[in-house]
PDB file of N, CA and C in Angstrom:
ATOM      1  N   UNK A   1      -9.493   3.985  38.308  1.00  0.00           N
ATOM      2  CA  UNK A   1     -10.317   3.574  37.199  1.00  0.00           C
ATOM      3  C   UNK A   1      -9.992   2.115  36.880  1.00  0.00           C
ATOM      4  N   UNK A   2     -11.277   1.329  36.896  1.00  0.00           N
ATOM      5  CA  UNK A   2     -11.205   0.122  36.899  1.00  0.00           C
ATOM      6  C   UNK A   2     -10.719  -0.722  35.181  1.00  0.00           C
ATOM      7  N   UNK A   3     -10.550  -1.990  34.918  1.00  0.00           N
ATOM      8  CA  UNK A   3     -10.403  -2.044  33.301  1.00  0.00           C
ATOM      9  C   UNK A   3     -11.710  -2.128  33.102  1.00  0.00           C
ATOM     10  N   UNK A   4     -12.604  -2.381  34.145  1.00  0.00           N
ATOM     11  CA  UNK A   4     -14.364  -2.383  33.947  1.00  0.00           C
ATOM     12  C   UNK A   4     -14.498  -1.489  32.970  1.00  0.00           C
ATOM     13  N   UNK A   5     -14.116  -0.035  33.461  1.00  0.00           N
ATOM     14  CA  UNK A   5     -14.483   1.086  33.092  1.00  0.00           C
ATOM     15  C   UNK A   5     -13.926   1.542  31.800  1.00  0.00           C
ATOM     16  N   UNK A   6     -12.938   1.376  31.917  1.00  0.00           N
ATOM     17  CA  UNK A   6     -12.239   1.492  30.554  1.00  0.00           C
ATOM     18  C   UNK A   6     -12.411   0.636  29.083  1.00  0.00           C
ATOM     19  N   UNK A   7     -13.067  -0.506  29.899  1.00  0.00           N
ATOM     20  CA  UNK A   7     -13.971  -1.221  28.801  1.00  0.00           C
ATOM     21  C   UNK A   7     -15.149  -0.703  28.123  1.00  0.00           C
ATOM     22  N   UNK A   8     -15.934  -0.606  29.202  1.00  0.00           N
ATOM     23  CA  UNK A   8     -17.550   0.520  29.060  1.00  0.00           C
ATOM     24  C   UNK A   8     -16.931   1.867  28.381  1.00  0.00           C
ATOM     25  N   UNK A   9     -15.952   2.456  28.520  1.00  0.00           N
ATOM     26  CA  UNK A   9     -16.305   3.732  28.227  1.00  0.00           C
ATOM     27  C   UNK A   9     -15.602   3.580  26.229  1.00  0.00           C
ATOM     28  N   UNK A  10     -14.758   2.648  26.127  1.00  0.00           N
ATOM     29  CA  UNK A  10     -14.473   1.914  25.019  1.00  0.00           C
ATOM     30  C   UNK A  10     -15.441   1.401  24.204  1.00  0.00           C
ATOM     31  N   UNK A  11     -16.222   0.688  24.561  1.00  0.00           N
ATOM     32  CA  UNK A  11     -17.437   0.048  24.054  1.00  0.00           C
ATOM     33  C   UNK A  11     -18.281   1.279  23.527  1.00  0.00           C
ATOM     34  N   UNK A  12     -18.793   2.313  24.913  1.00  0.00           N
ATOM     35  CA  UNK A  12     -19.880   3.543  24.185  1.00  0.00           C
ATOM     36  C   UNK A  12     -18.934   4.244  23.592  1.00  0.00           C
ATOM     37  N   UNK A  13     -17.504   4.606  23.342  1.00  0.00           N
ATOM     38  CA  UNK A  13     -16.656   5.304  21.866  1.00  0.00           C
ATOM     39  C   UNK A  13     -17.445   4.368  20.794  1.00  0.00           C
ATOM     40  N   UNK A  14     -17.059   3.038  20.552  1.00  0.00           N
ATOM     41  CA  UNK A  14     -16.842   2.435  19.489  1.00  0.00           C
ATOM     42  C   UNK A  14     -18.782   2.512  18.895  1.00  0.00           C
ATOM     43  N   UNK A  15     -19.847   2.490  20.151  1.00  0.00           N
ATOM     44  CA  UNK A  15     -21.361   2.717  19.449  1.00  0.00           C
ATOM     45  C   UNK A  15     -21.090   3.778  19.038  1.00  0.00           C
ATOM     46  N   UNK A  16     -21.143   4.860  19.594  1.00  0.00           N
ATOM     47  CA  UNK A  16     -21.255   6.341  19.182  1.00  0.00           C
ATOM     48  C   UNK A  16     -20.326   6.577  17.871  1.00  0.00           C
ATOM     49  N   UNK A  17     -19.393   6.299  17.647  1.00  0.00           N
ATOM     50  CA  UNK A  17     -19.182   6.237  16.170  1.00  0.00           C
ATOM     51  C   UNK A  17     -20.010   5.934  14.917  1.00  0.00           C
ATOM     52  N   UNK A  18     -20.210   4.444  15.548  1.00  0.00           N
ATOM     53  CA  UNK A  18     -20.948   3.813  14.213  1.00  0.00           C
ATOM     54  C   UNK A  18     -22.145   4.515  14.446  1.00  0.00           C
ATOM     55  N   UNK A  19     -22.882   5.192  15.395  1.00  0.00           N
ATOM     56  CA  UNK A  19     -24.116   6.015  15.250  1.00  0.00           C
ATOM     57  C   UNK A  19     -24.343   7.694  14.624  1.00  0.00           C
ATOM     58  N   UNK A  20     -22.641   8.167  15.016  1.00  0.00           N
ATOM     59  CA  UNK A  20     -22.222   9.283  13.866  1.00  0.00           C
ATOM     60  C   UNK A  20     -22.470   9.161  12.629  1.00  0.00           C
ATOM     61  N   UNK A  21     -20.930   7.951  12.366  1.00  0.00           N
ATOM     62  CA  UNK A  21     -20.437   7.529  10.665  1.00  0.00           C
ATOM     63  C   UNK A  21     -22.085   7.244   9.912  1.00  0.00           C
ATOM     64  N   UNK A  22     -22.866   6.095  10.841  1.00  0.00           N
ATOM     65  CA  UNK A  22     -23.768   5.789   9.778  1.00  0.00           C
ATOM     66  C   UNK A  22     -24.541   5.766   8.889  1.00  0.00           C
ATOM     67  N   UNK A  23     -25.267   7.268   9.276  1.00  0.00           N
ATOM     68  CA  UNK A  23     -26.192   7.665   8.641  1.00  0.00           C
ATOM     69  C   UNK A  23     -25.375   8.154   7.116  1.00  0.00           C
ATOM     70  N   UNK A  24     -23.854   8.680   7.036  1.00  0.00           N
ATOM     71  CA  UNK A  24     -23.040   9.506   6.079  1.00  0.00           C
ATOM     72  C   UNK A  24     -22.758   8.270   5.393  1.00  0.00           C
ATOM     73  N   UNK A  25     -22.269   6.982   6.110  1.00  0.00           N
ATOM     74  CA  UNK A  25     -21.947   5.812   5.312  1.00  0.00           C
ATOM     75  C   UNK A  25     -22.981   5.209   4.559  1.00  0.00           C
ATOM     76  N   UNK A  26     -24.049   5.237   5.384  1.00  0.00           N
ATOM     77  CA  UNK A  26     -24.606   4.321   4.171  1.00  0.00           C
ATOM     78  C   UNK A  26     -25.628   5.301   3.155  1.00  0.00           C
ATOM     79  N   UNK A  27     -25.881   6.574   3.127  1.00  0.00           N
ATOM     80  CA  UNK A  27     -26.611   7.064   2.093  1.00  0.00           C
ATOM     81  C   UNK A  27     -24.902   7.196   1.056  1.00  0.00           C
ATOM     82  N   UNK A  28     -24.028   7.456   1.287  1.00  0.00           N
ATOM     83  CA  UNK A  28     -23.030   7.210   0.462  1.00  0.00           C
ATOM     84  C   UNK A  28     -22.938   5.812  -0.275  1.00  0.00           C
ATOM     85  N   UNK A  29     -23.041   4.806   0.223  1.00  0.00           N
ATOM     86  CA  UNK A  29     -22.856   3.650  -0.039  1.00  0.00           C
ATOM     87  C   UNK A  29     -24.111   3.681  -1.080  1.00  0.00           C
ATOM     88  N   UNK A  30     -25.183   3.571  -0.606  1.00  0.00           N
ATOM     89  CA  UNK A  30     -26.572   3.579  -1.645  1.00  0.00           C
ATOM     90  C   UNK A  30     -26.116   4.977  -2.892  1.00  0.00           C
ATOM     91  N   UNK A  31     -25.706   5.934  -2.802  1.00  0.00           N
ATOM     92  CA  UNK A  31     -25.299   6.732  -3.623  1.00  0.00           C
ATOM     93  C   UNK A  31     -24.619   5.883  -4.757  1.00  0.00           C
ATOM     94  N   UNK A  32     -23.659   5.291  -4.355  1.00  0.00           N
ATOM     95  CA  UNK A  32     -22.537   4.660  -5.192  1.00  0.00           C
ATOM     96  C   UNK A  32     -23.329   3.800  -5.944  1.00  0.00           C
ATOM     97  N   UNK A  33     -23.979   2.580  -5.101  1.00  0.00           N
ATOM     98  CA  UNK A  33     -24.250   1.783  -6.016  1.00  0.00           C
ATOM     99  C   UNK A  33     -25.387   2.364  -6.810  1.00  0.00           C
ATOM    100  N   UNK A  34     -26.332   3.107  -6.746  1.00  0.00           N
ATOM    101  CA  UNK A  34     -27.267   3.903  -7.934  1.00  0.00           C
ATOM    102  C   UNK A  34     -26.661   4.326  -8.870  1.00  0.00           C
ATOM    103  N   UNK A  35     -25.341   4.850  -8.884  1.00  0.00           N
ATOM    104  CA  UNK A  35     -24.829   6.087  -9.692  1.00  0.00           C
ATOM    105  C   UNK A  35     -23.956   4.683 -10.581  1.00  0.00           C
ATOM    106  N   UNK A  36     -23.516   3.674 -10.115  1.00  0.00           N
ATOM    107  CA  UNK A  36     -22.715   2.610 -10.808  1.00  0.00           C
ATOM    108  C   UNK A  36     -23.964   1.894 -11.266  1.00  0.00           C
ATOM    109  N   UNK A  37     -25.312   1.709 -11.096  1.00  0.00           N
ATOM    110  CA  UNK A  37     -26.407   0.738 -11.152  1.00  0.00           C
ATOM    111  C   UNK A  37     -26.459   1.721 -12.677  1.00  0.00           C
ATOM    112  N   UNK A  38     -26.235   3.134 -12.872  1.00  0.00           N
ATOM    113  CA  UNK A  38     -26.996   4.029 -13.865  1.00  0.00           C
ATOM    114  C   UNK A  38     -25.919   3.813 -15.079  1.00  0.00           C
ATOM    115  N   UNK A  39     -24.530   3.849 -14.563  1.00  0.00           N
ATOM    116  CA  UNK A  39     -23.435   3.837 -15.279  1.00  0.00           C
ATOM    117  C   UNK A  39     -23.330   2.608 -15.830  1.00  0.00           C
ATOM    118  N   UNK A  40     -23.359   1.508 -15.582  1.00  0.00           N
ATOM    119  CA  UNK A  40     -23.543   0.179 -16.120  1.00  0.00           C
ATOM    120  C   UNK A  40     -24.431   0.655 -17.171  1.00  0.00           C
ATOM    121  N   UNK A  41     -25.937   0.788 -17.315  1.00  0.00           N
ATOM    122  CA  UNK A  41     -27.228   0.663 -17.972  1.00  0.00           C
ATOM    123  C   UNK A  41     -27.059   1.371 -19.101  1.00  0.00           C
ATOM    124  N   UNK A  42     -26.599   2.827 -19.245  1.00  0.00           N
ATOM    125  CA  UNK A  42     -26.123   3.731 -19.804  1.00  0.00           C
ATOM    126  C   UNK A  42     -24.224   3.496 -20.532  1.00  0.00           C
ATOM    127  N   UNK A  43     -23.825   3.095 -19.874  1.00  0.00           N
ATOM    128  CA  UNK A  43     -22.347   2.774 -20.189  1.00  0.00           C
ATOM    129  C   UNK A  43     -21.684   3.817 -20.372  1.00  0.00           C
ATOM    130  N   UNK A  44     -21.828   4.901 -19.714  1.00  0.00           N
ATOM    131  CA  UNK A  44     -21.172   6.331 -19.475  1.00  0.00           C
ATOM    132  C   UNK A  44     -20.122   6.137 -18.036  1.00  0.00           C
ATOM    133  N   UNK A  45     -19.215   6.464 -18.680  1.00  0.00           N
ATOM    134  CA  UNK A  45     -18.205   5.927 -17.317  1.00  0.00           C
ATOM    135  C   UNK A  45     -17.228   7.768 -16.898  1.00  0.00           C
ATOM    136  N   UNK A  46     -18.198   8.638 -16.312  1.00  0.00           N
ATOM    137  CA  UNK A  46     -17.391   9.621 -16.150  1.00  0.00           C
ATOM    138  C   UNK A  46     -17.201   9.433 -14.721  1.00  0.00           C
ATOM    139  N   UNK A  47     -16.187  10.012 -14.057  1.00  0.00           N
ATOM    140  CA  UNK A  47     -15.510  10.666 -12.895  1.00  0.00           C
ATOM    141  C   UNK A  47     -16.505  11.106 -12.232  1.00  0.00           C
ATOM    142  N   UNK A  48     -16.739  12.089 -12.761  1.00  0.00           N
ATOM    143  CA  UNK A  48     -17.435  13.195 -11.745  1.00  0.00           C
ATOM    144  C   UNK A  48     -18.928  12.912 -11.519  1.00  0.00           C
ATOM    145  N   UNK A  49     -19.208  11.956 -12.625  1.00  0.00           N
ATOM    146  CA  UNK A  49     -20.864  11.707 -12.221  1.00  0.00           C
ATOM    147  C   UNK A  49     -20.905  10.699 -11.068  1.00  0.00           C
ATOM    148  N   UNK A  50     -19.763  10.119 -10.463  1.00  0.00           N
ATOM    149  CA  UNK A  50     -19.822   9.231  -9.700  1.00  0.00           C
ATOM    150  C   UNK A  50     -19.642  10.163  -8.374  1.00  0.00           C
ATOM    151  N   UNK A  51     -18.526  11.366  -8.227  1.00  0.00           N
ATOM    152  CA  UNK A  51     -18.177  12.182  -7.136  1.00  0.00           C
ATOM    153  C   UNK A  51     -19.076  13.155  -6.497  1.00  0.00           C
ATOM    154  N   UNK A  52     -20.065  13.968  -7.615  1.00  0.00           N
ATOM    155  CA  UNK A  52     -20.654  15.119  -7.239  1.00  0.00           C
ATOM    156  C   UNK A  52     -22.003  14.493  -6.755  1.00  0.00           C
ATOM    157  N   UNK A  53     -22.697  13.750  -6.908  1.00  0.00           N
ATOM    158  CA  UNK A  53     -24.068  13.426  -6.333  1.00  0.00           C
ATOM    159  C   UNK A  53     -24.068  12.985  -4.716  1.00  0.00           C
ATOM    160  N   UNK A  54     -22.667  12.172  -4.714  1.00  0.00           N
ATOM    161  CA  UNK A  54     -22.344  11.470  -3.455  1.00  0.00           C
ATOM    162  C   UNK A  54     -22.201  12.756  -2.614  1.00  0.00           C
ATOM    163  N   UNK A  55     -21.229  13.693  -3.042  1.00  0.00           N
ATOM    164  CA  UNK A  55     -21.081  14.780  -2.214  1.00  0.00           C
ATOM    165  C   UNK A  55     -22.260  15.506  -1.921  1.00  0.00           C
ATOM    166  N   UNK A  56     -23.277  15.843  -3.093  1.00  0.00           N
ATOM    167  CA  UNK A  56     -24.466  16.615  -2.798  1.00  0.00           C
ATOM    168  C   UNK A  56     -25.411  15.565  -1.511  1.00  0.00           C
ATOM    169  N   UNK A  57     -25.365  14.686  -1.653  1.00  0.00           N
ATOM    170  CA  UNK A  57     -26.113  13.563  -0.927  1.00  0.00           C
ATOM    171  C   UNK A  57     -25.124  13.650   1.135  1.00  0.00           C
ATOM    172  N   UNK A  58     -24.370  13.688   0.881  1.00  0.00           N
ATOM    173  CA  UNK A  58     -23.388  13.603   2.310  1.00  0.00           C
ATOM    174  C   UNK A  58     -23.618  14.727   2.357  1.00  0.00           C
ATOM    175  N   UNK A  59     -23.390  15.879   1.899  1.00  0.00           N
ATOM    176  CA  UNK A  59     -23.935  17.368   2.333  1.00  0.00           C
ATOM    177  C   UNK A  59     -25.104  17.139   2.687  1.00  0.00           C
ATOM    178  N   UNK A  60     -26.299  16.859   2.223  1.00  0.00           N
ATOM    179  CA  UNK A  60     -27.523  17.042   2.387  1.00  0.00           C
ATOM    180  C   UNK A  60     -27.294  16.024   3.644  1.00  0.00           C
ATOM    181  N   UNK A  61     -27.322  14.961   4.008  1.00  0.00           N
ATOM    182  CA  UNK A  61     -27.203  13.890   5.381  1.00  0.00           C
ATOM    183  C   UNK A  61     -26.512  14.941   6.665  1.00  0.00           C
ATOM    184  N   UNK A  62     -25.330  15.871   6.290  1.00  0.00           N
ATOM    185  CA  UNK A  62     -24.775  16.256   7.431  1.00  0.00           C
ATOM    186  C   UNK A  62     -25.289  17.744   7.528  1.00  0.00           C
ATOM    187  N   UNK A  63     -26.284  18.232   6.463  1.00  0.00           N
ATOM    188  CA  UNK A  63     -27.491  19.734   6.889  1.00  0.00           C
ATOM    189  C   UNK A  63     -28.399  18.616   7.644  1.00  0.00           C
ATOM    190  N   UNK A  64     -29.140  17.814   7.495  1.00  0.00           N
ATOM    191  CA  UNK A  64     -30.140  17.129   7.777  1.00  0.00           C
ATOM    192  C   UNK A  64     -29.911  16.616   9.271  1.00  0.00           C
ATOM    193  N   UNK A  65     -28.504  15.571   9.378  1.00  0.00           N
ATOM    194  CA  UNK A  65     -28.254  15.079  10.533  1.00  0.00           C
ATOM    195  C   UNK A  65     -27.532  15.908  11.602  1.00  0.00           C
ATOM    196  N   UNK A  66     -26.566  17.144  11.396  1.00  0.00           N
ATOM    197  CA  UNK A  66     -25.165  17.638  11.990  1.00  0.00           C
ATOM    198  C   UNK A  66     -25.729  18.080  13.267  1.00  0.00           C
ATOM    199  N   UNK A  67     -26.699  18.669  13.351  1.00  0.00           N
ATOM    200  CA  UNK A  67     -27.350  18.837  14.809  1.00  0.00           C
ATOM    201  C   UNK A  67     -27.415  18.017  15.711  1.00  0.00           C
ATOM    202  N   UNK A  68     -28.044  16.643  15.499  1.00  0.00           N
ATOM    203  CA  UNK A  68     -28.231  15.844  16.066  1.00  0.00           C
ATOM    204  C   UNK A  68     -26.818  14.668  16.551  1.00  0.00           C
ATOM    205  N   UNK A  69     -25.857  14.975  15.437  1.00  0.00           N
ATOM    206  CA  UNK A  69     -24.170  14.190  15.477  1.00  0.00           C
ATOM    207  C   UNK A  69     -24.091  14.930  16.484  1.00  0.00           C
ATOM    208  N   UNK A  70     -23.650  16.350  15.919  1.00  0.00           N
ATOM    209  CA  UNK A  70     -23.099  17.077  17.383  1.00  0.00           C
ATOM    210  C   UNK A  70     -23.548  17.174  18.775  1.00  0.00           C
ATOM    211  N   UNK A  71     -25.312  17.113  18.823  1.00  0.00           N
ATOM    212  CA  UNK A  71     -25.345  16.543  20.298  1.00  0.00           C
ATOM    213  C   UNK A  71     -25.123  15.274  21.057  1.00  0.00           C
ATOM    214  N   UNK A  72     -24.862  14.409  20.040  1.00  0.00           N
ATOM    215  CA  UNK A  72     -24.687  12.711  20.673  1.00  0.00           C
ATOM    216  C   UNK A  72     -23.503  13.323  20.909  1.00  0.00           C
ATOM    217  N   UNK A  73     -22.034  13.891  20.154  1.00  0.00           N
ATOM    218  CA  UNK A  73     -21.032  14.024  20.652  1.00  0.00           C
ATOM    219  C   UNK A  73     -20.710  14.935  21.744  1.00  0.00           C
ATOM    220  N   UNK A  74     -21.371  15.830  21.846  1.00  0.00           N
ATOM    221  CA  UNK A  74     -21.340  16.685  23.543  1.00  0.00           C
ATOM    222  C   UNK A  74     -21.758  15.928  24.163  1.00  0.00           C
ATOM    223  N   UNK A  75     -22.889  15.599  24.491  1.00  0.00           N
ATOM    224  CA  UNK A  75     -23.546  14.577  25.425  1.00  0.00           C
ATOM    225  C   UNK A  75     -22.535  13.375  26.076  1.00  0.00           C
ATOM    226  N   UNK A  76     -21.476  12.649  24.852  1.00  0.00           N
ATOM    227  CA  UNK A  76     -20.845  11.821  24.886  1.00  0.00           C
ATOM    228  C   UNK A  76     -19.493  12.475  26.255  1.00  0.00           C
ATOM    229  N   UNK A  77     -19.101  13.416  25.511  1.00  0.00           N
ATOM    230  CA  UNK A  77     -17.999  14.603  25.699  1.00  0.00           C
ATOM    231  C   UNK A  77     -18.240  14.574  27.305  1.00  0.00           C
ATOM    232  N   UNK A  78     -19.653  15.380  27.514  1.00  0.00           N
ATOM    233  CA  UNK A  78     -20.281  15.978  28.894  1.00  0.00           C
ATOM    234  C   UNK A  78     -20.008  14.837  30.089  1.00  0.00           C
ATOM    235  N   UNK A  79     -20.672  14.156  29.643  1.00  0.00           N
ATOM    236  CA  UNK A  79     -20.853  12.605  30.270  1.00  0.00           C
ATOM    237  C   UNK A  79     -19.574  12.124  30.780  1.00  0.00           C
ATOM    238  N   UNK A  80     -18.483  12.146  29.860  1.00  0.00           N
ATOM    239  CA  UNK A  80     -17.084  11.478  30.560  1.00  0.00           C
ATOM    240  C   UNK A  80     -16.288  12.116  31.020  1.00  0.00           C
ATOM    241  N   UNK A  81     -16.039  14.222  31.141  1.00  0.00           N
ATOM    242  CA  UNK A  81     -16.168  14.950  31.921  1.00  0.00           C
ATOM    243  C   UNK A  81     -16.276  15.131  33.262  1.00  0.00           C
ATOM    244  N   UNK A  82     -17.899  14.960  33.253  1.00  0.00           N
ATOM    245  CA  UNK A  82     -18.818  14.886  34.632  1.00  0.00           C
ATOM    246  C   UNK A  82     -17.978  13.363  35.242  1.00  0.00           C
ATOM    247  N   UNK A  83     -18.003  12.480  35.033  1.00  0.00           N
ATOM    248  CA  UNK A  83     -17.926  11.503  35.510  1.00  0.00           C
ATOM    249  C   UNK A  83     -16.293  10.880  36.077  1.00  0.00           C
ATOM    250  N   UNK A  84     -15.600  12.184  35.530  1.00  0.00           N
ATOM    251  CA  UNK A  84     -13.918  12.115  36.415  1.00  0.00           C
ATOM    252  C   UNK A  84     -13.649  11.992  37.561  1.00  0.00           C
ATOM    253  N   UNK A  85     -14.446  12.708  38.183  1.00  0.00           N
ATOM    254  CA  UNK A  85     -14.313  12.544  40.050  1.00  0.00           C
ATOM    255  C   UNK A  85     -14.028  10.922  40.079  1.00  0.00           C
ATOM    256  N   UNK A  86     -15.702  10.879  39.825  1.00  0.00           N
ATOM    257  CA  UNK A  86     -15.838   8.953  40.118  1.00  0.00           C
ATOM    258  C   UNK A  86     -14.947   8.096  39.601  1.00  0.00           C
ATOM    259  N   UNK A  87     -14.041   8.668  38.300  1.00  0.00           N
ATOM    260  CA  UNK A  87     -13.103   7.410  38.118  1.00  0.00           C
ATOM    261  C   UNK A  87     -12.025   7.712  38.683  1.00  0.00           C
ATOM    262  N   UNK A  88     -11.503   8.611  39.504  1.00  0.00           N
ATOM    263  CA  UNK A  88     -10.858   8.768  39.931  1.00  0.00           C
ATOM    264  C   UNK A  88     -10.881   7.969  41.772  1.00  0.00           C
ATOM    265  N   UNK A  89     -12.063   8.435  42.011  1.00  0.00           N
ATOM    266  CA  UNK A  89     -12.077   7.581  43.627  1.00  0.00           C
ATOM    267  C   UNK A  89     -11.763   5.991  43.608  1.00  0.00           C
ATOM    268  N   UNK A  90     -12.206   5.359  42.271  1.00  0.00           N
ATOM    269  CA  UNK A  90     -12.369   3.971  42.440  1.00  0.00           C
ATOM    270  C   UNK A  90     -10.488   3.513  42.437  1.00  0.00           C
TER     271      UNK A  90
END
């Protein structure tokens, strides 16, 4: 196995992450700042109104998305699997 390879297969880890994480990061991120955009306006500064929406919201992203995470990650999985022989001959 070449450092070619170990580069490439480094590189598609590091996409396939940010194509997992993202969809959970940023409706979280937009969560936050709404729920702080509401808390400012209002001037109600509780805990939990900041924790439970985010969570209902990342729940709802990973019913919505988790099918589709988990096949990029088999696929990912399958792929570098299958492809041992070949890094092995080089």
């Amino acid at each position: 196995m070449s450092e070619n390879d170990v580069m490439q297969l480094a590189l598609q880890a590091m996409i396939l992450g940010v194509k997992l994480a993202g969809p959970t990061l940023i409706v979280s991120l937009v969560m936050g700042f709404l729920i702080s955009l509401l808390q400012s306006v209002t001037q109600v500064q509780e805990m939990t109104l900041t924790f439970v929406p985010k969570l209902i919201a990342v729940g709802l992203i990973l019913l919505f998305f988790g099918n589709w995470m988990m096949a990029e990650a088999v696929a990912f999985t399958q792929g570098i699997v299958g492809n041992i022989p070949q890094y092995l001959q080089r």
